[in-house]
N, C-alpha and C. Protein backbone atom coordinates (compact mmCIF):
# COMPACT_ATOMS: atom_id res chain seq x y z
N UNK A 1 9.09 4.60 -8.57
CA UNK A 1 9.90 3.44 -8.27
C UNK A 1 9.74 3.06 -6.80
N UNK A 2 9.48 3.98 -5.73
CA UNK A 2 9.54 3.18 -4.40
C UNK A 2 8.09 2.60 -4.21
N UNK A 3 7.11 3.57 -4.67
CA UNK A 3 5.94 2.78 -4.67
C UNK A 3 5.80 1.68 -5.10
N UNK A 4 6.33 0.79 -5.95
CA UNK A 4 6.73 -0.40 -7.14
C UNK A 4 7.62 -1.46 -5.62
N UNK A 5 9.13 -0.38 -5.38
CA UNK A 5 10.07 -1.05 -3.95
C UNK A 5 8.88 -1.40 -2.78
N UNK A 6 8.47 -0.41 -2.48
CA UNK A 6 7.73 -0.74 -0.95
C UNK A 6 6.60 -2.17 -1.29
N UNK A 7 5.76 -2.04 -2.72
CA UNK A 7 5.07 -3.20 -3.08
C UNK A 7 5.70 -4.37 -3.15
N UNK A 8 6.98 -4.93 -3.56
CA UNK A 8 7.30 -5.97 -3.88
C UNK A 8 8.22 -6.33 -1.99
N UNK A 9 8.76 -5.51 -1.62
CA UNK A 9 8.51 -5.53 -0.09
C UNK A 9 7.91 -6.34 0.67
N UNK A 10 6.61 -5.44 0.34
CA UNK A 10 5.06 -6.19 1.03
C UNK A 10 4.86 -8.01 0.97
N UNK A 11 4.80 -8.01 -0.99
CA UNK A 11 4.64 -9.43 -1.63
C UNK A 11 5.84 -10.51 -0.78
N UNK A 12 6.98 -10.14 -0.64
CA UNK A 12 8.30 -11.21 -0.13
C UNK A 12 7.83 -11.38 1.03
N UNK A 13 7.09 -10.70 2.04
CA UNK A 13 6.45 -11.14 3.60
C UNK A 13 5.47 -10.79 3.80
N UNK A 14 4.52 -11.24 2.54
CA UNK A 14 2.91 -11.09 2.61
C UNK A 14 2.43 -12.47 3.62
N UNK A 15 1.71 -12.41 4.38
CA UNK A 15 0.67 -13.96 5.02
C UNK A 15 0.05 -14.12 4.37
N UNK A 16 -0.23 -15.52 3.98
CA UNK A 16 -1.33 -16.07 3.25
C UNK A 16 -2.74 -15.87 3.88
N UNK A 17 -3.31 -15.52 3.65
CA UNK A 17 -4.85 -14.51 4.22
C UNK A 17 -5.44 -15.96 4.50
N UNK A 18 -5.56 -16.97 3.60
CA UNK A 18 -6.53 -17.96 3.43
C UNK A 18 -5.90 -19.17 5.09
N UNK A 19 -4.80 -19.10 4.77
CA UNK A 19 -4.00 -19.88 5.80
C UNK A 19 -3.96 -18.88 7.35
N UNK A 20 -3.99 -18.34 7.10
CA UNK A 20 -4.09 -17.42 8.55
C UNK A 20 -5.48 -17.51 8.65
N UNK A 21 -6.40 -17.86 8.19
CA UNK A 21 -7.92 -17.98 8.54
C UNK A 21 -8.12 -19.38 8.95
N UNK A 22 -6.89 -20.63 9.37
CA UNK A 22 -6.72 -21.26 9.41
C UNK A 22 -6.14 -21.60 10.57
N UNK A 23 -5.32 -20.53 11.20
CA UNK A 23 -4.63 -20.65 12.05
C UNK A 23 -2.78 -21.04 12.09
N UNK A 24 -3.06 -20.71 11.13
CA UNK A 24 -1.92 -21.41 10.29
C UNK A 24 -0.92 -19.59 10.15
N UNK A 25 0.24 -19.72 10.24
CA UNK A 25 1.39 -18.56 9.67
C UNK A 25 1.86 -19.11 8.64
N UNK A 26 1.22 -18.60 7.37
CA UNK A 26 2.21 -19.21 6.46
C UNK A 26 2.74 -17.94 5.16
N UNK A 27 3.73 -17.32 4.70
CA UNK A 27 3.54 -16.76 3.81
C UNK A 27 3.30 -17.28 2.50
N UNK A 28 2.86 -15.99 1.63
CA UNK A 28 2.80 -16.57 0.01
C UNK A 28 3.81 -16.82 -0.56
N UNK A 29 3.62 -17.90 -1.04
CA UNK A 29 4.65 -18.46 -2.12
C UNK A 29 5.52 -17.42 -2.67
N UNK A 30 6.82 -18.15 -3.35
CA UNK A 30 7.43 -17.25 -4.72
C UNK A 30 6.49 -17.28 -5.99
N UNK A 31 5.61 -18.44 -6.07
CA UNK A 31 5.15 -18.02 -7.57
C UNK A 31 3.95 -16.72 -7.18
N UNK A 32 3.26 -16.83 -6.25
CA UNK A 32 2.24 -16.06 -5.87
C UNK A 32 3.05 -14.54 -5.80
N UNK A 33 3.72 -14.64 -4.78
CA UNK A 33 4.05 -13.24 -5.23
C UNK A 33 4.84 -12.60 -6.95
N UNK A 34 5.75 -13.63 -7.45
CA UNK A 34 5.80 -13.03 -8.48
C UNK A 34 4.59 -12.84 -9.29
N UNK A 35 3.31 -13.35 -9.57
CA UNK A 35 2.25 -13.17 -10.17
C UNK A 35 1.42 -12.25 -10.06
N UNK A 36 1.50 -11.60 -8.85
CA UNK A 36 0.72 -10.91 -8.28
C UNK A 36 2.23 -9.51 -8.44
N UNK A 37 3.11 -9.21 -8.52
CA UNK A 37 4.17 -8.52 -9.21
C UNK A 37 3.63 -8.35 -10.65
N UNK A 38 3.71 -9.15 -11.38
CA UNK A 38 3.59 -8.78 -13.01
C UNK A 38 2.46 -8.65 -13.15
N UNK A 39 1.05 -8.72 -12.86
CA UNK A 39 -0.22 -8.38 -12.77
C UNK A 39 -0.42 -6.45 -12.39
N UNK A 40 0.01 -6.72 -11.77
CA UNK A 40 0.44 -5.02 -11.17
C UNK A 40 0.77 -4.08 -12.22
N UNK A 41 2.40 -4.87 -12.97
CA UNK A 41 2.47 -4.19 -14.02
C UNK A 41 1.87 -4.13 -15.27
N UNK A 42 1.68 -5.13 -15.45
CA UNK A 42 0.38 -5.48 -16.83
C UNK A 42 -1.02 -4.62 -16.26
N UNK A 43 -1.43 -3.95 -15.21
CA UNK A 43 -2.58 -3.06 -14.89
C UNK A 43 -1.90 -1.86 -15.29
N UNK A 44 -0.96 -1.43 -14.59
CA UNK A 44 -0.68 -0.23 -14.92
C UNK A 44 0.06 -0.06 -16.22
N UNK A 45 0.43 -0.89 -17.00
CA UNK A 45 0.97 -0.52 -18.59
C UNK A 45 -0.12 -0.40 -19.50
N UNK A 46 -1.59 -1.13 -19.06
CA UNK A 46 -2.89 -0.92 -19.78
C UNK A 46 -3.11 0.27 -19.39
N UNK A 47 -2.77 1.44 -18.77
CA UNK A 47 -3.71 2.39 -18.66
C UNK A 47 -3.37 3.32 -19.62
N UNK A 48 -4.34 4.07 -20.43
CA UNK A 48 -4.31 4.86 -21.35
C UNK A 48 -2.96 5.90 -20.91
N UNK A 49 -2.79 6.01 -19.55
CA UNK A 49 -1.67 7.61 -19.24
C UNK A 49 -0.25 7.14 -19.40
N UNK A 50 -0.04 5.72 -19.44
CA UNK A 50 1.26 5.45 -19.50
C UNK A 50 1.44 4.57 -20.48
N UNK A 51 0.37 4.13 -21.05
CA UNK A 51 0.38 3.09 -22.45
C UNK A 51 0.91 4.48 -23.95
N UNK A 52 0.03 5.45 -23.51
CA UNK A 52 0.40 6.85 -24.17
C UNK A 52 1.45 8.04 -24.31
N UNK A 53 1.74 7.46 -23.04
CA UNK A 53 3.00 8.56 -22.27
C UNK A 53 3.90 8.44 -23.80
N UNK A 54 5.04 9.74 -23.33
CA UNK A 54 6.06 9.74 -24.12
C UNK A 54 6.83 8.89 -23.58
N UNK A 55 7.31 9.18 -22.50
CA UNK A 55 8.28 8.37 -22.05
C UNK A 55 7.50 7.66 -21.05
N UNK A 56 7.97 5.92 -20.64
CA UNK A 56 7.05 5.19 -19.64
C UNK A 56 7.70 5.73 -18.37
N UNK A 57 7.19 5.33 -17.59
CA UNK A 57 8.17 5.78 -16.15
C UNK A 57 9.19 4.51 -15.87
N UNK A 58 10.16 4.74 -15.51
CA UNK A 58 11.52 4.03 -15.25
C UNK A 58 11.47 3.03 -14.84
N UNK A 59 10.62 2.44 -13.82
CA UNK A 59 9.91 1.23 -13.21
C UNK A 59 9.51 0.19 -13.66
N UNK A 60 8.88 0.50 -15.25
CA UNK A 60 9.00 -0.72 -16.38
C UNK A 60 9.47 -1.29 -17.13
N UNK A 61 10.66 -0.48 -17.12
CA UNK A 61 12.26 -0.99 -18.13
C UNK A 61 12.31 -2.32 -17.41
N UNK A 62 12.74 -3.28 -18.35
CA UNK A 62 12.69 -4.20 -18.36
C UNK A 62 14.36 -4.66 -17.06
N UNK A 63 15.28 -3.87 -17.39
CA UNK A 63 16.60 -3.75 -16.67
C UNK A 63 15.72 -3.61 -14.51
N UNK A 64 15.13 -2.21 -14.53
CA UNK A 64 14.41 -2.00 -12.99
C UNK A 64 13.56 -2.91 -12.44
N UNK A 65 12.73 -3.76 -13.74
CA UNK A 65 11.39 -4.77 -13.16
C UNK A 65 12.38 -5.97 -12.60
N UNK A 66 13.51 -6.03 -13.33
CA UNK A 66 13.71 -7.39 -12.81
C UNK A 66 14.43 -6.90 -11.79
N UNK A 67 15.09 -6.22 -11.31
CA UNK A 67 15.97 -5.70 -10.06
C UNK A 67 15.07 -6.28 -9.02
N UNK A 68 13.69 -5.59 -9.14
CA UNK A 68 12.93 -5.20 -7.61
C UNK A 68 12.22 -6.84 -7.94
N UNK A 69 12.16 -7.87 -8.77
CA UNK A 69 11.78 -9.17 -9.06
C UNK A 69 12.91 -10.01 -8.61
N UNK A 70 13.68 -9.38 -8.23
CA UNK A 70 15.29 -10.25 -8.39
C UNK A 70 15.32 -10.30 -6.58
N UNK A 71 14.58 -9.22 -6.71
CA UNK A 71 14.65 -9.17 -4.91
C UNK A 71 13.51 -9.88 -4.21
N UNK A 72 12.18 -10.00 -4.64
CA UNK A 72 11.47 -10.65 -4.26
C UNK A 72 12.36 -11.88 -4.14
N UNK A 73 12.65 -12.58 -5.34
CA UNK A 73 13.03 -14.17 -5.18
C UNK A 73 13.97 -14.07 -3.76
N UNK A 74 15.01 -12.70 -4.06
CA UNK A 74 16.03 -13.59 -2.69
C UNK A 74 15.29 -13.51 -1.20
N UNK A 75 14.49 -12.38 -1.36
CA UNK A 75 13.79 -12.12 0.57
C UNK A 75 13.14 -13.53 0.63
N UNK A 76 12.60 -13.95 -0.28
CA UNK A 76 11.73 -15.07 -0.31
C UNK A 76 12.78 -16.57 0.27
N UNK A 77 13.87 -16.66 -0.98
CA UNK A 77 14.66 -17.83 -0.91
C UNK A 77 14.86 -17.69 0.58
N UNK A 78 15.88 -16.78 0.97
CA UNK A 78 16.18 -16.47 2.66
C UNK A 78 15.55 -16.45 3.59
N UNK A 79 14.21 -16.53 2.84
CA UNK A 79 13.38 -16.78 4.55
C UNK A 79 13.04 -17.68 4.49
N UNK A 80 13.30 -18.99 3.38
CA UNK A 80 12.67 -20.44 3.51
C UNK A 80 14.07 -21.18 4.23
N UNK A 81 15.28 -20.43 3.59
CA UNK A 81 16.57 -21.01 3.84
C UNK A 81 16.66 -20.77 5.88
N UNK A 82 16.57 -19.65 6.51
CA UNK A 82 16.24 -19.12 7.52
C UNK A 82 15.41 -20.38 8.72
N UNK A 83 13.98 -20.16 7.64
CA UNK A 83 13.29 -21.41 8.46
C UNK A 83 13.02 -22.89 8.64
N UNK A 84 13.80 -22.91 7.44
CA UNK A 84 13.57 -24.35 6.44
C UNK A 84 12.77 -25.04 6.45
N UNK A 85 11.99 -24.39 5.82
CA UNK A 85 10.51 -24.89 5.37
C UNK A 85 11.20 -24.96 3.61
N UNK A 86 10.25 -25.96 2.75
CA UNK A 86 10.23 -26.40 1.60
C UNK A 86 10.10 -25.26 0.56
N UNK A 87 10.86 -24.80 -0.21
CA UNK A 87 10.60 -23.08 -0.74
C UNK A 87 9.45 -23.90 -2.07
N UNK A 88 8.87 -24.95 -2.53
CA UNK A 88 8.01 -25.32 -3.24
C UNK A 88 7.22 -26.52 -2.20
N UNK A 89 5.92 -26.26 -2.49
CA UNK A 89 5.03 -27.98 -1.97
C UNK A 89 4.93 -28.45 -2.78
N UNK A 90 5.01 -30.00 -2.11
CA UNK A 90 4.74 -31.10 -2.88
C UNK A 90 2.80 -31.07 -3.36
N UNK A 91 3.04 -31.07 -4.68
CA UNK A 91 1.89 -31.52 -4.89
C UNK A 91 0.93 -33.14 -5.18
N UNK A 92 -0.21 -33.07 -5.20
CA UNK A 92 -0.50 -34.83 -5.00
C UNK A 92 -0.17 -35.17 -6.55
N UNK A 93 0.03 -36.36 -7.06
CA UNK A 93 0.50 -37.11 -8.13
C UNK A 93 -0.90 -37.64 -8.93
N UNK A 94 -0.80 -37.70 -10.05
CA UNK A 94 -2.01 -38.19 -10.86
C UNK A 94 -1.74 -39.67 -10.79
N UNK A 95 -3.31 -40.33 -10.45
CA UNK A 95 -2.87 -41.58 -10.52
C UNK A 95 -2.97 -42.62 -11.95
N UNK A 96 -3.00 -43.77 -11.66
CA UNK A 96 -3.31 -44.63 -12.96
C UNK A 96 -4.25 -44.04 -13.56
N UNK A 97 -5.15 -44.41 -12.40
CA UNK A 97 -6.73 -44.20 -13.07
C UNK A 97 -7.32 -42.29 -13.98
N UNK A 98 -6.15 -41.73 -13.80
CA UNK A 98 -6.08 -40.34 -14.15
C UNK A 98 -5.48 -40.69 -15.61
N UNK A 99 -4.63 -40.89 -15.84
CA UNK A 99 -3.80 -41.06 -16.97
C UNK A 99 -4.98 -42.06 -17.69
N UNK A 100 -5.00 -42.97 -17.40
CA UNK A 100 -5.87 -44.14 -18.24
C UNK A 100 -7.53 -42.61 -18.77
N UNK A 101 -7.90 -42.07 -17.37
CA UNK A 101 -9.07 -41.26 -18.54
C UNK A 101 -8.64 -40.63 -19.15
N UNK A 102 -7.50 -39.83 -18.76
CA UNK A 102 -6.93 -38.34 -19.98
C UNK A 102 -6.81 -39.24 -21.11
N UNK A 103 -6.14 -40.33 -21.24
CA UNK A 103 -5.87 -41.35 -22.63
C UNK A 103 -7.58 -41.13 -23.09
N UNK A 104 -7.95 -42.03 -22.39
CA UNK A 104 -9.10 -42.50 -23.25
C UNK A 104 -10.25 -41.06 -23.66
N UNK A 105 -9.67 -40.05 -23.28
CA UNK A 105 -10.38 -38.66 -23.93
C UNK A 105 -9.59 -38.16 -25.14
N UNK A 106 -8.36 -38.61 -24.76
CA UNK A 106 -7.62 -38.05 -25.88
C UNK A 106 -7.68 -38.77 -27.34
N UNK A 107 -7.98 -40.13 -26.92
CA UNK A 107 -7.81 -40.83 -28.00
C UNK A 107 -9.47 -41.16 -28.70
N UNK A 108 -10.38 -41.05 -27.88
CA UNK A 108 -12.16 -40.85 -28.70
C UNK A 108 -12.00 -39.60 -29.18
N UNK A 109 -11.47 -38.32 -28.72
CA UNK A 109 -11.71 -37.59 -29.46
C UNK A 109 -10.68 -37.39 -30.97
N UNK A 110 -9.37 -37.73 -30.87
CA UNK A 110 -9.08 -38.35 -32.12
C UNK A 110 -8.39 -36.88 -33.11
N UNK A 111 -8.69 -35.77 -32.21
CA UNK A 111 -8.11 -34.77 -33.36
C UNK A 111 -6.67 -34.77 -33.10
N UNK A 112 -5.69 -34.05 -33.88
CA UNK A 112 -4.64 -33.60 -33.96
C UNK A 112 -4.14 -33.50 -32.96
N UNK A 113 -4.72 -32.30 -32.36
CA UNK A 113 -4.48 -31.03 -30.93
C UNK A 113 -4.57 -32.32 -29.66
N UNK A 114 -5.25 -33.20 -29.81
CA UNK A 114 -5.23 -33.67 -28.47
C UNK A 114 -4.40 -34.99 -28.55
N UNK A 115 -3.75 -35.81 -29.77
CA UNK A 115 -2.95 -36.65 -29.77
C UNK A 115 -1.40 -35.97 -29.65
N UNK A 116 -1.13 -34.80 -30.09
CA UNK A 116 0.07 -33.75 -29.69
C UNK A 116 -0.09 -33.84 -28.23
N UNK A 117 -1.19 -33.65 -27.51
CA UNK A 117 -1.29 -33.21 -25.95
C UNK A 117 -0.61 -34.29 -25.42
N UNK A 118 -1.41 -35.23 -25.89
CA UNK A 118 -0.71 -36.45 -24.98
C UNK A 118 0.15 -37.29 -24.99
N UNK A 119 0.68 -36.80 -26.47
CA UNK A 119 2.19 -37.18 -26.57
C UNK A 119 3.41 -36.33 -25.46
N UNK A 120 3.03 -34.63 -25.83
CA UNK A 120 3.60 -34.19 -24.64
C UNK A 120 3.55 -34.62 -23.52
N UNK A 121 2.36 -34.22 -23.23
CA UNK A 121 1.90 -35.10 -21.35
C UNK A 121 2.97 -36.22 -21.38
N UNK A 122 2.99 -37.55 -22.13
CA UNK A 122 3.74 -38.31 -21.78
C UNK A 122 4.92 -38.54 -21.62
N UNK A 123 5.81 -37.51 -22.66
CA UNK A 123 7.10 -37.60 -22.78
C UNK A 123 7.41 -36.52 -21.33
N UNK A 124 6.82 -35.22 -21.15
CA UNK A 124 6.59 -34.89 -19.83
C UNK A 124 7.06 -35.68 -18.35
N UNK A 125 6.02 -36.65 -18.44
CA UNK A 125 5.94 -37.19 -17.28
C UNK A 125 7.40 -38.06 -17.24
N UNK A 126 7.42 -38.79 -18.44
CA UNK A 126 8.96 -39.47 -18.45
C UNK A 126 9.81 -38.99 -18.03
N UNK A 127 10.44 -37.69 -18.50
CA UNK A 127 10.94 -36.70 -18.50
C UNK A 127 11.51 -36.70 -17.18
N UNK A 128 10.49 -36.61 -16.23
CA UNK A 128 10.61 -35.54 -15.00
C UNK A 128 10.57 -37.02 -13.94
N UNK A 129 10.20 -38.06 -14.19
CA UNK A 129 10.54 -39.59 -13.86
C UNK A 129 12.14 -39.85 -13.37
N UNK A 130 12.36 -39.15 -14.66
CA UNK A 130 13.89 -39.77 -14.95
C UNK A 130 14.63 -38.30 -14.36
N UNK A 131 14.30 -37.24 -13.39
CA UNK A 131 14.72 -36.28 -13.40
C UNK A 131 15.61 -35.24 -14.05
N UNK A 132 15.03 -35.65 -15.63
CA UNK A 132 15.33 -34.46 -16.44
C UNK A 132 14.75 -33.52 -16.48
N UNK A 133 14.07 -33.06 -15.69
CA UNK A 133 13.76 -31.37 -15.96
C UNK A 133 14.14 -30.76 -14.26
């Protein structure tokens, strides 16, 4: 378990490697570090010694993962709240001309799977227009 504590530690005031090669101080995200959290555990639950074990070790109960996950989010929230920086970036927006090709792929190709897509996609975008999600 502290080996698991001291890791998720690390992840809440990791530097972004790529941005510090930049000149830039920036840490990793909340989604980055939680991803890089459950990757960890999804490695070590594949391994034959604990996929086999009798008992798993305590660290993967579902009750302990989220404790030391529960803590990432707050070191994280508190240090955006702290500096106030944006705890998500804005990302760039699809334009017309994006939507008009996804349509016109969705609709030459004509199957099932991709008229579902872009019904989602659209009700999606409405959706989140009208700030329902």
């Amino acid at each position: 378990m502290n080996l698991f504590g001291c890791f998720a530690n690390y992840l809440a005031d990791c530097d972004n490697k790529t941005e510090k090669k930049r000149g830039n101080e920036v840490k990793i995200s909340l989604g980055s570090a939680q991803g890089y959290f459950s990757s960890v555990k999804s490695y070590f639950q594949d391994l034959p010694e604990i996929r086999n074990a009798p008992s798993p070790p305590r660290v993967f109960f579902s009750q302990e993962w989220s404790k030391l996950s529960h803590k990432i989010t707050n070191v994280v929230v508190e240090r955006h709240k702290t500096t106030g920086t944006p705890l998500v970036s804005s990302k760039a927006v699809a334009t017309t001309d994006d939507w008009k090709a996804l349509a016109c792929i969705c609709a030459w190709d004509g199957t099932q799977k991709h008229i579902e897509f872009w019904s989602v996609f659209v009700a999606l975008v409405h959706m989140a227009a009208r700030g329902m999600l």
